[in-house]
C-alpha atoms as a PDB file:
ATOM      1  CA  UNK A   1      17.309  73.338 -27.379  1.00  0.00           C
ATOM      2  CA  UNK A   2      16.448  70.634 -29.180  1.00  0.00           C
ATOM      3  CA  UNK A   3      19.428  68.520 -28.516  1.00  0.00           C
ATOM      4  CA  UNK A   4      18.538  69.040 -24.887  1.00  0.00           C
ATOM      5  CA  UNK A   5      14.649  67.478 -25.751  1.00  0.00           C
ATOM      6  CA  UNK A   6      15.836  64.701 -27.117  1.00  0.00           C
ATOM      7  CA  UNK A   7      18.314  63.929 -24.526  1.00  0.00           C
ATOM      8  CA  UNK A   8      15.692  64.117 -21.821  1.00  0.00           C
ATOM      9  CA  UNK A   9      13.209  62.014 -23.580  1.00  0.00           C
ATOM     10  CA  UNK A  10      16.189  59.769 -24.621  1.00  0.00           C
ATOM     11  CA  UNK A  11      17.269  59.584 -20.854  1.00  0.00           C
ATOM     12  CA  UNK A  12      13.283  59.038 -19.841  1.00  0.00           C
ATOM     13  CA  UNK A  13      13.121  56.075 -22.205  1.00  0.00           C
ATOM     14  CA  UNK A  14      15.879  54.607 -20.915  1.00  0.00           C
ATOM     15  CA  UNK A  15      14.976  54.933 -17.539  1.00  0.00           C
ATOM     16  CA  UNK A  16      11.389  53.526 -18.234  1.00  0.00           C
ATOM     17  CA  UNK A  17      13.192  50.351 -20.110  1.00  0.00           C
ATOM     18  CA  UNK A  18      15.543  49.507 -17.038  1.00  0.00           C
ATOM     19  CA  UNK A  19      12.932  50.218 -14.503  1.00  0.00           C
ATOM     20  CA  UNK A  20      10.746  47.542 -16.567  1.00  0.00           C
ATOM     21  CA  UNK A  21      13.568  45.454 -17.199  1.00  0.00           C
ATOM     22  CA  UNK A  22      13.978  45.515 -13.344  1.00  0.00           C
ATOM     23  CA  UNK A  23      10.566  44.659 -12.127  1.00  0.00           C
ATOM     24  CA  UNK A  24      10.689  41.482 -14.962  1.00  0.00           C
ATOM     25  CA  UNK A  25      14.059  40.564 -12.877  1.00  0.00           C
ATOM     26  CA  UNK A  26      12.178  40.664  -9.580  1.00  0.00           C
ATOM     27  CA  UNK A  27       8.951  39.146 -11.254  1.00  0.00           C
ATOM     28  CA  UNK A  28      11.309  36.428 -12.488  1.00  0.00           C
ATOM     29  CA  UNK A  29      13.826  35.818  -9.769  1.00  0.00           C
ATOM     30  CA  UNK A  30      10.407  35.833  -6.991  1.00  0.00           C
ATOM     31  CA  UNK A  31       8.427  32.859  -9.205  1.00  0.00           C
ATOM     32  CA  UNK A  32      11.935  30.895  -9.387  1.00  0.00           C
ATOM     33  CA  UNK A  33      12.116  31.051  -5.200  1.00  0.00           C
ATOM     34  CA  UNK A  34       8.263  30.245  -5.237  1.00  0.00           C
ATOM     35  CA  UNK A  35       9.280  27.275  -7.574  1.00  0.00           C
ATOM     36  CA  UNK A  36      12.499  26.117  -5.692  1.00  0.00           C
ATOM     37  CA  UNK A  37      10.420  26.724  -2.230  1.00  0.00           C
ATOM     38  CA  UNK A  38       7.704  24.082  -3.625  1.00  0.00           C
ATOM     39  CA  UNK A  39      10.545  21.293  -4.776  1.00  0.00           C
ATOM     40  CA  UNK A  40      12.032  21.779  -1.067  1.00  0.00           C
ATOM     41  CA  UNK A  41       9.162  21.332   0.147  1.00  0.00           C
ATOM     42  CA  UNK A  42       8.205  18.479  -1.769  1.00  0.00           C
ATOM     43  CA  UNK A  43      11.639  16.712  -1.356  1.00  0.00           C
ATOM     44  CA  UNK A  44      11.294  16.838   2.571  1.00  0.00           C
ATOM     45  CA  UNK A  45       7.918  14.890   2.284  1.00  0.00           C
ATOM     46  CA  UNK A  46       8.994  12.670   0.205  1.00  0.00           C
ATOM     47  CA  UNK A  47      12.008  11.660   2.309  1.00  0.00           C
ATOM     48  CA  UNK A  48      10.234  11.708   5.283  1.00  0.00           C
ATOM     49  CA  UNK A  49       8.775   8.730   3.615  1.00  0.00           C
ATOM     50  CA  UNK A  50      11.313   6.841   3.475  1.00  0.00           C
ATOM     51  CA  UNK A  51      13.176   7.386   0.119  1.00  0.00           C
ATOM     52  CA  UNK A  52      14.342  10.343  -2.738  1.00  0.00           C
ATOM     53  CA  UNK A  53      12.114   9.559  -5.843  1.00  0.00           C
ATOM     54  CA  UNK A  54      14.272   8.497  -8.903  1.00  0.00           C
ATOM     55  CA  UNK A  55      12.437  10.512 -11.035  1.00  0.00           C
ATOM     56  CA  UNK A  56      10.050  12.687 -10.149  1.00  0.00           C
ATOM     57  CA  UNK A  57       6.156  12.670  -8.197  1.00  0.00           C
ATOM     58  CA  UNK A  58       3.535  10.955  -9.860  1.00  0.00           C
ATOM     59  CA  UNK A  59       0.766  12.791 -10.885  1.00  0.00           C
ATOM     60  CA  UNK A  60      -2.362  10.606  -9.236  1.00  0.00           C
ATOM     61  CA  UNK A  61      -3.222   9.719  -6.131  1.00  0.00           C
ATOM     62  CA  UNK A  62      -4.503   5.936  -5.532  1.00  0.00           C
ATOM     63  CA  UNK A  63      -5.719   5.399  -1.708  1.00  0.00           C
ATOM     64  CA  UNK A  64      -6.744   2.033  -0.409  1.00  0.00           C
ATOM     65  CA  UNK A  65      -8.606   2.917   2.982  1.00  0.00           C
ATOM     66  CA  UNK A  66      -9.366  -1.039   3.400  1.00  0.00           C
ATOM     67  CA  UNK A  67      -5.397  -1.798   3.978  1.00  0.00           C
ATOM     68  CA  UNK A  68      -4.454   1.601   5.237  1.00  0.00           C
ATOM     69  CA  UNK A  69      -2.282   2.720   2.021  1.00  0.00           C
ATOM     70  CA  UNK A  70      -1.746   5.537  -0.768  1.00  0.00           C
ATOM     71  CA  UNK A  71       0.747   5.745  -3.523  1.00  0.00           C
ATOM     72  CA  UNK A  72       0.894   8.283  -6.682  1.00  0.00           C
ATOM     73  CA  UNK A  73       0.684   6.791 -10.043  1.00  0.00           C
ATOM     74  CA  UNK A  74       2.599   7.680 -13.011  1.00  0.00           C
ATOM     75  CA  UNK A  75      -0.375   9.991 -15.292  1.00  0.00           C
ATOM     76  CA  UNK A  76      -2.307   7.811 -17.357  1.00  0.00           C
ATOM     77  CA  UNK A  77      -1.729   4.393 -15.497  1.00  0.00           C
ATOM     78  CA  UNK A  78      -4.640   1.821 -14.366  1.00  0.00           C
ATOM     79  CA  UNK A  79      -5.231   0.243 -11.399  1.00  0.00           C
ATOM     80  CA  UNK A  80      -7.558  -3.183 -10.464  1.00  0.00           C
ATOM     81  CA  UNK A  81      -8.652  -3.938  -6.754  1.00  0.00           C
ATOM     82  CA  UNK A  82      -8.388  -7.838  -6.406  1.00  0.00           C
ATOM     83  CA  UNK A  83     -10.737  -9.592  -3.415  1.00  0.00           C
ATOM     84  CA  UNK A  84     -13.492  -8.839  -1.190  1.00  0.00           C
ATOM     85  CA  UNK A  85     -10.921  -6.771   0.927  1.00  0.00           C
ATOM     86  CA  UNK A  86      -8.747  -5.154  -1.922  1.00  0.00           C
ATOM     87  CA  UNK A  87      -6.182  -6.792  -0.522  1.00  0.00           C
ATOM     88  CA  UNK A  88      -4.064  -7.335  -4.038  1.00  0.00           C
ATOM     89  CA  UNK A  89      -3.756  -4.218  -6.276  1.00  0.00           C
ATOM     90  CA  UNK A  90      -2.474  -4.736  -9.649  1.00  0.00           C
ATOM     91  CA  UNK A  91      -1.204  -1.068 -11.368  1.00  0.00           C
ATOM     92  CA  UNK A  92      -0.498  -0.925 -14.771  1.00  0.00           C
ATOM     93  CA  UNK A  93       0.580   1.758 -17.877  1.00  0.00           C
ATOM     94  CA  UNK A  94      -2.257  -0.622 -20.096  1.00  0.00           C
ATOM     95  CA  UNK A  95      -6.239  -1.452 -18.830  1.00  0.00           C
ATOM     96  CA  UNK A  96      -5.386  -4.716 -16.795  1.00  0.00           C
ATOM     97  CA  UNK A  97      -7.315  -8.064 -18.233  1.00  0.00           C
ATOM     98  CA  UNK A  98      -9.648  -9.689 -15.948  1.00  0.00           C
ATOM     99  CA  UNK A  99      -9.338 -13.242 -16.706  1.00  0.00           C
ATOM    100  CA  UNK A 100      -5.235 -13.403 -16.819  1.00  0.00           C
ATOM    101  CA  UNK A 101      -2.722 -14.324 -14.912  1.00  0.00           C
ATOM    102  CA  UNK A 102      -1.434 -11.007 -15.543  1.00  0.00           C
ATOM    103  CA  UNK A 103      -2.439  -8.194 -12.981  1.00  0.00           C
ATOM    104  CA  UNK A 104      -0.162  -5.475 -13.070  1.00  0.00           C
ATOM    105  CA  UNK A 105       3.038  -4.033 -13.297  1.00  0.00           C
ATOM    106  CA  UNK A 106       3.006  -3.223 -10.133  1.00  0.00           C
ATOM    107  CA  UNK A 107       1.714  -5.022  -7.360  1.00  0.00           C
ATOM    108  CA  UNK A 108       0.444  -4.375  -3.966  1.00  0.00           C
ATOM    109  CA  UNK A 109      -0.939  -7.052  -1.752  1.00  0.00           C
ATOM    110  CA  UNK A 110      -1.611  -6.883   1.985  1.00  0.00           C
ATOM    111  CA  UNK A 111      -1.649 -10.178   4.045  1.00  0.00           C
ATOM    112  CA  UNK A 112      -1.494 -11.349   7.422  1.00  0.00           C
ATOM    113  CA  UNK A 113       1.572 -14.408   7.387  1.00  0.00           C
ATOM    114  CA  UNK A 114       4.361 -13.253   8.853  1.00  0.00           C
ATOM    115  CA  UNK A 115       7.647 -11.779   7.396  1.00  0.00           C
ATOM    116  CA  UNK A 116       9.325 -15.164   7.021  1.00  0.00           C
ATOM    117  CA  UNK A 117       6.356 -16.888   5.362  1.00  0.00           C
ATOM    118  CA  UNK A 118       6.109 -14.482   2.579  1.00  0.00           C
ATOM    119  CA  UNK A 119       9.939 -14.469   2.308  1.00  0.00           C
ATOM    120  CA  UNK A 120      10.321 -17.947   2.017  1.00  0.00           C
ATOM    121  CA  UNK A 121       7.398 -17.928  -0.663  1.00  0.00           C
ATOM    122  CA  UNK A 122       8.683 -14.949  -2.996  1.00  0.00           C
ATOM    123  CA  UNK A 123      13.198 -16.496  -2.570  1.00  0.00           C
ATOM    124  CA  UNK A 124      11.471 -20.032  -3.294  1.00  0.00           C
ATOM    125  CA  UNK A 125      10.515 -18.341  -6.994  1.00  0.00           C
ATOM    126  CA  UNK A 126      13.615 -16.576  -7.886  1.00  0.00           C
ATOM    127  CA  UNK A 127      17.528 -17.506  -9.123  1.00  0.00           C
ATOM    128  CA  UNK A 128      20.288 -15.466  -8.539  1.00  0.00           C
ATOM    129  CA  UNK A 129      18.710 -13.693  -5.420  1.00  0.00           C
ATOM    130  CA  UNK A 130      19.718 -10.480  -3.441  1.00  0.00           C
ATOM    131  CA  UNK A 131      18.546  -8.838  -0.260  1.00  0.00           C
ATOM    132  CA  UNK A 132      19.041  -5.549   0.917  1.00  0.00           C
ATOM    133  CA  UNK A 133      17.335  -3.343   3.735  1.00  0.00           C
ATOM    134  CA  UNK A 134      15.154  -0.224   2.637  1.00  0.00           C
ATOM    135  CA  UNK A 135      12.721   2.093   3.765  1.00  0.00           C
ATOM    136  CA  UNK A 136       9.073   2.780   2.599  1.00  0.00           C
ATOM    137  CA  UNK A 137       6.345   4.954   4.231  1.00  0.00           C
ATOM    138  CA  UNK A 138       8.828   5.810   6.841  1.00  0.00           C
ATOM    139  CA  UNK A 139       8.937   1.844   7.963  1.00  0.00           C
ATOM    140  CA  UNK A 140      12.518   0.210   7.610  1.00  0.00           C
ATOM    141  CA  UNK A 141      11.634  -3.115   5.344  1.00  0.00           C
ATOM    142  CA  UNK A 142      13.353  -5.389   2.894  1.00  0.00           C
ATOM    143  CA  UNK A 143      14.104  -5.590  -1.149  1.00  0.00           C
ATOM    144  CA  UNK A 144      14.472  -8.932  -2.684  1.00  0.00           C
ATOM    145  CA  UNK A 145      15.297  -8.710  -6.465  1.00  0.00           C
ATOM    146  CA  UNK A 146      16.121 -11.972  -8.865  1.00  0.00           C
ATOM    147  CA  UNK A 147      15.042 -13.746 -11.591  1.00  0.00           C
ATOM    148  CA  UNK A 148      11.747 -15.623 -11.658  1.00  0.00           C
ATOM    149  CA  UNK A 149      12.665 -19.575 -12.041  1.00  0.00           C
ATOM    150  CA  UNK A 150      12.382 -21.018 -15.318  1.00  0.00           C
ATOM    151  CA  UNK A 151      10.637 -23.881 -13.322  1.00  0.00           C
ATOM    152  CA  UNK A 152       8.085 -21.485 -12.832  1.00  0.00           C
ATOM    153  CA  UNK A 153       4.724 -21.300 -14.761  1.00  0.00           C
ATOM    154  CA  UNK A 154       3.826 -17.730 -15.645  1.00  0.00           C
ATOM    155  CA  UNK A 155       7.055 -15.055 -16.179  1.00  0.00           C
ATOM    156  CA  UNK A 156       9.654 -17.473 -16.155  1.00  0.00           C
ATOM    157  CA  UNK A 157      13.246 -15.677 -16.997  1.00  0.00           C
ATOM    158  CA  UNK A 158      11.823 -12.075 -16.198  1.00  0.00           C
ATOM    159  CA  UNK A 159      12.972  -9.856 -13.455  1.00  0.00           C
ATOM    160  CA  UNK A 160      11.535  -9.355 -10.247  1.00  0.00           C
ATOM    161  CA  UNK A 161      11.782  -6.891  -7.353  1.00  0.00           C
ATOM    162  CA  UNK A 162       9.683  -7.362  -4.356  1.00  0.00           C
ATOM    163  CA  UNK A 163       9.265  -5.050  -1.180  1.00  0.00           C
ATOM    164  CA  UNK A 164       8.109  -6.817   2.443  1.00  0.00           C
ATOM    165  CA  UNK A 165       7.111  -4.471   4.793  1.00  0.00           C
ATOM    166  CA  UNK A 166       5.278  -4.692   7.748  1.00  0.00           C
ATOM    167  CA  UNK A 167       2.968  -2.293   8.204  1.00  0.00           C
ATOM    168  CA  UNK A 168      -0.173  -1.180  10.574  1.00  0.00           C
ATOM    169  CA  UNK A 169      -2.220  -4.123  12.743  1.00  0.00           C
ATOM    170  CA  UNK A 170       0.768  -6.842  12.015  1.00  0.00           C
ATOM    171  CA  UNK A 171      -0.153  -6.785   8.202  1.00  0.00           C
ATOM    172  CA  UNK A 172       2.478  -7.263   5.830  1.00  0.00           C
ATOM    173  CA  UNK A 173       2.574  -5.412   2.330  1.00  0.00           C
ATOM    174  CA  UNK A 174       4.557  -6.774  -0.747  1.00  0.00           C
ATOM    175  CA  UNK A 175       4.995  -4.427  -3.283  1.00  0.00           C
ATOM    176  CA  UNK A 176       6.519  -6.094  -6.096  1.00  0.00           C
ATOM    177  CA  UNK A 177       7.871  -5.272  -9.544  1.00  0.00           C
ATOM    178  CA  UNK A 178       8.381  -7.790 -12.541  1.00  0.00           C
ATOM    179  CA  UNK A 179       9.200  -7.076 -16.419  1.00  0.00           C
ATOM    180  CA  UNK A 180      11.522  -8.420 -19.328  1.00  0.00           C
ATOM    181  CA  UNK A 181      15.556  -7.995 -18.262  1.00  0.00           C
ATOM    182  CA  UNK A 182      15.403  -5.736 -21.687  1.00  0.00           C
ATOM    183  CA  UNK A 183      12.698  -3.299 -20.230  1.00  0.00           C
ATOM    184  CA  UNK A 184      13.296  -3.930 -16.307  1.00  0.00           C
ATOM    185  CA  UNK A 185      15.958  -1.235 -15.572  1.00  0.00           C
ATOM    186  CA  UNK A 186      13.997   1.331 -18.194  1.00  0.00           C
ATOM    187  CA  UNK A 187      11.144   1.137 -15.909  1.00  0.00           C
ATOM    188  CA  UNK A 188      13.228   0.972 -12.582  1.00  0.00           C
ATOM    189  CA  UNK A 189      13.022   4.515 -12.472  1.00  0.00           C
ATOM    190  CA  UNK A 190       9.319   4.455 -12.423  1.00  0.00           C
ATOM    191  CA  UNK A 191       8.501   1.669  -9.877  1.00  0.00           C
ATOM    192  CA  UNK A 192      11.419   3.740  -7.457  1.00  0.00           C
ATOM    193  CA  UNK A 193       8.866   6.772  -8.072  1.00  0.00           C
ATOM    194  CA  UNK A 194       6.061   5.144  -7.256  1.00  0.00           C
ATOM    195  CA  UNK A 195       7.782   3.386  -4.182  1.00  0.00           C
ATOM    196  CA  UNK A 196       8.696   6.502  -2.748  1.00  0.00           C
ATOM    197  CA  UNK A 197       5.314   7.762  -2.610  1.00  0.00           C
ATOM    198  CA  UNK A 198       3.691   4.652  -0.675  1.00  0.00           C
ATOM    199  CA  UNK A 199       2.498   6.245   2.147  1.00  0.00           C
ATOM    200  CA  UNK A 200       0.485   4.252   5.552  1.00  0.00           C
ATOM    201  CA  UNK A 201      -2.967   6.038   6.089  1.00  0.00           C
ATOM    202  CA  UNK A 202      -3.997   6.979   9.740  1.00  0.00           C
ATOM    203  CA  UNK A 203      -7.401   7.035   9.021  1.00  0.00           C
ATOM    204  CA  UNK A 204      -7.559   2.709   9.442  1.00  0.00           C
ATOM    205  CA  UNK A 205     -10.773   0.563   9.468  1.00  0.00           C
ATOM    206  CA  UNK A 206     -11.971   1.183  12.802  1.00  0.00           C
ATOM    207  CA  UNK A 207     -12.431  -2.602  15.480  1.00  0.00           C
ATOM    208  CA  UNK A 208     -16.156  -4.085  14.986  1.00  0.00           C
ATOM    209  CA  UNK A 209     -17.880  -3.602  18.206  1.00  0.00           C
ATOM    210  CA  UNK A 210     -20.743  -5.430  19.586  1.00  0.00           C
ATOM    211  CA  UNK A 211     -24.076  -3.393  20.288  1.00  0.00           C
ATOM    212  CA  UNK A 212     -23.094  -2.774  24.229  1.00  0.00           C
ATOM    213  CA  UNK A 213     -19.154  -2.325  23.146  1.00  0.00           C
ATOM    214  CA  UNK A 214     -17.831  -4.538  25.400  1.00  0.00           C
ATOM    215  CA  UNK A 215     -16.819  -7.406  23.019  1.00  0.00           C
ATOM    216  CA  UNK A 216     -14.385  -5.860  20.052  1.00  0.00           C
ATOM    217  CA  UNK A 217     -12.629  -7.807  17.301  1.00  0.00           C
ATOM    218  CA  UNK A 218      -9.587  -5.746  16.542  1.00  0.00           C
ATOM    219  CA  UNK A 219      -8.605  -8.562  14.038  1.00  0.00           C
ATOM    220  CA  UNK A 220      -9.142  -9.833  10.951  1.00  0.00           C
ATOM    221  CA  UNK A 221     -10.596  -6.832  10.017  1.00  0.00           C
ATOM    222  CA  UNK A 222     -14.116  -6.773   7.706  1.00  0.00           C
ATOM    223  CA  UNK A 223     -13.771  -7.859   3.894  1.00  0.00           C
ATOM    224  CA  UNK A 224     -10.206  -9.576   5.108  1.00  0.00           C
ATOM    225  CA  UNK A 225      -8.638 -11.922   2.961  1.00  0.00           C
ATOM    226  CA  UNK A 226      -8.045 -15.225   5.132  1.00  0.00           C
ATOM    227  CA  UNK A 227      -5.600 -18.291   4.703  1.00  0.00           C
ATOM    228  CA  UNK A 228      -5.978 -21.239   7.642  1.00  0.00           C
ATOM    229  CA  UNK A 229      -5.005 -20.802  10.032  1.00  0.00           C
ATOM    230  CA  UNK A 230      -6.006 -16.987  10.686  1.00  0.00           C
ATOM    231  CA  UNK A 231      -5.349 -14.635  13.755  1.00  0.00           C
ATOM    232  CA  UNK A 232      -8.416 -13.740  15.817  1.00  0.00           C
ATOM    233  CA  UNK A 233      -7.587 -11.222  18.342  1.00  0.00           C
ATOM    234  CA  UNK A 234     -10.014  -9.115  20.381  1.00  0.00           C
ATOM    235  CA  UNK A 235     -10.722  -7.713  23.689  1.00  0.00           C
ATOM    236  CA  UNK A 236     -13.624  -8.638  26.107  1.00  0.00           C
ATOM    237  CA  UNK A 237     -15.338  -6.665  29.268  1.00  0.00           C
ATOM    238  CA  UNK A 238     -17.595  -8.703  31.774  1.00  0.00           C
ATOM    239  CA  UNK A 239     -17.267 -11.659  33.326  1.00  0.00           C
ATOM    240  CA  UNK A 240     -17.748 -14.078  30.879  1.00  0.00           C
ATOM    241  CA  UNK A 241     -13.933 -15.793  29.809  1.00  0.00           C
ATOM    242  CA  UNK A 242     -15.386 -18.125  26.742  1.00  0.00           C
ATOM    243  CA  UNK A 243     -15.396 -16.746  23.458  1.00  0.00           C
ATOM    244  CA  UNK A 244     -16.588 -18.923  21.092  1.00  0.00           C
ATOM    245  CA  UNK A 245     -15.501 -18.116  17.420  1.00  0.00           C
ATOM    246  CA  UNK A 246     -16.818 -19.706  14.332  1.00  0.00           C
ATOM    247  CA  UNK A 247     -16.669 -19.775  10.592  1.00  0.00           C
ATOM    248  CA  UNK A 248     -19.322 -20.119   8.721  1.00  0.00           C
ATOM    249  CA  UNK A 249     -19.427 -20.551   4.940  1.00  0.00           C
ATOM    250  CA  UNK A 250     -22.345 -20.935   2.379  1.00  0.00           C
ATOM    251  CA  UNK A 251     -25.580 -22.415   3.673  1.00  0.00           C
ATOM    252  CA  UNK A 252     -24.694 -22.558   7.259  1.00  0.00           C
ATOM    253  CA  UNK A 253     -21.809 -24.861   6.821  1.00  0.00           C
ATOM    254  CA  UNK A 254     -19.705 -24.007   9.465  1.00  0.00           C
ATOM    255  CA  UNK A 255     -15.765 -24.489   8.580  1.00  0.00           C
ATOM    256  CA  UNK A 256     -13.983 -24.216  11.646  1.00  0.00           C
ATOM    257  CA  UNK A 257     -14.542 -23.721  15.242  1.00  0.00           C
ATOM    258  CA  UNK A 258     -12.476 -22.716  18.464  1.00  0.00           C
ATOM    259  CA  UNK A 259     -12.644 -21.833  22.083  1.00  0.00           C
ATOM    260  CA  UNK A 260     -10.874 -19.460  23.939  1.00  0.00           C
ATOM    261  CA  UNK A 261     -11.212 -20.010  27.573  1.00  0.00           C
ATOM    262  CA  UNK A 262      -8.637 -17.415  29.338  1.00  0.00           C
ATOM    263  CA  UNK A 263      -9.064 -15.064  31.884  1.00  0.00           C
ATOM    264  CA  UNK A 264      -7.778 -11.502  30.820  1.00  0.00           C
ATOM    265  CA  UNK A 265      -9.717  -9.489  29.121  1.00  0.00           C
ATOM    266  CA  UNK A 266      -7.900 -10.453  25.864  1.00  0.00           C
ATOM    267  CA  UNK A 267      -8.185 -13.134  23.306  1.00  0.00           C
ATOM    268  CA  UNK A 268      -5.900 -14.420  20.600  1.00  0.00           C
ATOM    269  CA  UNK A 269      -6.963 -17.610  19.210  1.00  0.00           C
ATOM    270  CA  UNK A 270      -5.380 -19.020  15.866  1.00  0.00           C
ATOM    271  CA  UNK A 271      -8.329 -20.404  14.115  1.00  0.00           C
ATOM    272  CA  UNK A 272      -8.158 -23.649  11.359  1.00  0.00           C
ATOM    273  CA  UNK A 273     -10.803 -24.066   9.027  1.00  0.00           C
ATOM    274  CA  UNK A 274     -11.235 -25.904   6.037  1.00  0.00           C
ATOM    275  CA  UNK A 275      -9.596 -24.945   2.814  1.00  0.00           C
ATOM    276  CA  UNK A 276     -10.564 -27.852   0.669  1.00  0.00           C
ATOM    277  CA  UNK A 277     -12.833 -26.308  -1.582  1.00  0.00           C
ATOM    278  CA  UNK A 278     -13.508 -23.116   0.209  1.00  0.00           C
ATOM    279  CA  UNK A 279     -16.605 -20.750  -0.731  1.00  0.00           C
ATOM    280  CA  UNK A 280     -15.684 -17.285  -1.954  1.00  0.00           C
ATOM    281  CA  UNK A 281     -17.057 -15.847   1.299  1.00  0.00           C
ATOM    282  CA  UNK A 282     -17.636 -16.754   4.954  1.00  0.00           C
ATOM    283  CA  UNK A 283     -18.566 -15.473   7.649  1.00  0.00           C
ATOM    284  CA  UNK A 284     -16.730 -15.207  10.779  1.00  0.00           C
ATOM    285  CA  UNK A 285     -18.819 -14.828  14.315  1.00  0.00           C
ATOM    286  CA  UNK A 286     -17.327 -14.355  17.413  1.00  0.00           C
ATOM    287  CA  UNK A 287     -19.176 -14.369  20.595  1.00  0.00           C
ATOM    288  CA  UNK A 288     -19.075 -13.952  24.941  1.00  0.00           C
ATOM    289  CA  UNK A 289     -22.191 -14.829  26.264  1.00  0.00           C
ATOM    290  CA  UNK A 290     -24.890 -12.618  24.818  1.00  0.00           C
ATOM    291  CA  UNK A 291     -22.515 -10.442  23.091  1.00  0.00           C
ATOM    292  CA  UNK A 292     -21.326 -10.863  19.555  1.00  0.00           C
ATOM    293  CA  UNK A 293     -20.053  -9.479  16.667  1.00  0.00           C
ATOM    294  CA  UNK A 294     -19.524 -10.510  12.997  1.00  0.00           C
ATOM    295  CA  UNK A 295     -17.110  -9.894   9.872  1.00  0.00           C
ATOM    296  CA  UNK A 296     -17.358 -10.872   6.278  1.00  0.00           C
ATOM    297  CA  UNK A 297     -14.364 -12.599   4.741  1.00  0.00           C
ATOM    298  CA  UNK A 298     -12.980 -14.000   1.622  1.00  0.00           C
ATOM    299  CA  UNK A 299     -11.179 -17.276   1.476  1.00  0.00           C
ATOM    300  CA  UNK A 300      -8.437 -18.388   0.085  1.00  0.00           C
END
């Protein structure tokens, strides 16, 4: 009889252990399908973007509403906004300096010159250059990667990899990448990380509108960064076909001038301004008969 105890409890233990062992299995086995559903998951959004990160996502979201860009930093890293208009973004694993030449590891600047200006500017720089097409944010653009010249002043002899893009409104972004040829493919997989996650914003600076809305400046856009000769562009309703644009700098002094005297409804005038010794800031006014509107630059 007591054989026959023992054996019962001896079978009801064991039953209790494998039915616990069990549920752990199905605890276990559901977390790792959670866990391999959120890597899917994040693998398809990540090469909707454009590109399969080299390493993994970076922990910290950096979003630049001005220029109409996010990209995840490494945790830990810095970042310094450059100009009126953020329109350079240095990124860094150290606090970037302010007065330096240095501004980042990583680099993100947002211009308006076309693809071939900044192409010619960034090949002009480098030895032993290579081009290749890639994709970022979804947007097919190119990689340049050399050697900074040892003509150069700053960086000479270090490694560089640039990304062009062009991106919303006609802007182009370069996202660039320099460091010693000894640390340059350590940190590769890094800058490949952080490339993958550069992402366009929808949510844009929205067109300045005069108080009626029927003069809008759709470009350059307010706290722009702007080299001579700049893009205005802009739409008109009425009847007047003069729009008078202007620059104006400190005190009054106004830098450039032009007239555009089409019919349309549109305007795209390529404005030249002085660049001798510019002010940090200007104003630029555009107007069509009564109606006007105004944007604050930075010059350069």
């Amino acid at each position: 009889m007591t054989k026959r105890k023992t054996s019962v409890r001896y079978k009801k233990k064991t039953y209790n252990i494998n039915l616990f062992l069990g549920m752990v299995l199905v605890i276990l086995t559901l977390f790792l399908l959670v866990q391999l559903n959120r890597q899917n998951k994040e693998k398809k959004e990540v090469e909707k973007r454009g590109q399969v990160p080299a390493v993994s996502l970076c922990k910290s979201l950096y979003i630049n509403s001005i220029n109409g860009y996010e990209a995840c930093l490494p945790a830990g890293w810095y970042f310094k906004e450059f100009g009126a208009g953020k329109e350079t973004v240095g990124f860094d694993e150290r606090p970037i300096p302010t007065a330096t030449e240095y501004i980042g590891r990583f680099v993100v600047q947002a211009s308006e010159k076309t693809m071939e200006e900044e192409k010619l500017v960034i090949i002009s720089s480098l030895t032993g250059v290579s081009e290749e097409e890639v994709m970022v944010g979804g947007i097919k653009g190119v990689k340049i990667e050399g050697t900074i010249s040892s003509s150069r002043s700053f960086f000479n002899g270090q490694k560089k990899m640039v990304i062009l893009v062009k991106g919303r409104v006609g802007r182009i972004y370069e996202i660039s990448f320099i460091n010693t040829a000894e640390d340059f493919v350590g940190q590769l997989p890094v800058f490949l990380d952080f490339l993958s996650s550069f992402k366009f914003r929808d949510e844009l600076p929205s067109v300045v509108k005069s108080a009626s809305g029927n003069l809008i400046l759709e470009m350059p856009l307010e706290r722009a960064i702007i080299t001579s000769p700049v893009t205005v562009k802009g739409k008109f309703k009425g009847e007047e076909n003069k729009i008078r644009i202007e620059l104006v700098g400190e005190e009054g002094r106004v830098l450039g001038a032009a007239l555009w005297a089409l019919p349309g409804g549109h305007f795209e005038e390529n404005l030249y301004f002085e660049t001798g010794v510019p002010p940090e800031k200007a104003v630029l006014k555009v107007e069509a008969g009564e109606e006007m509107v105004e944007v604050n630059v930075g010059i350069r």
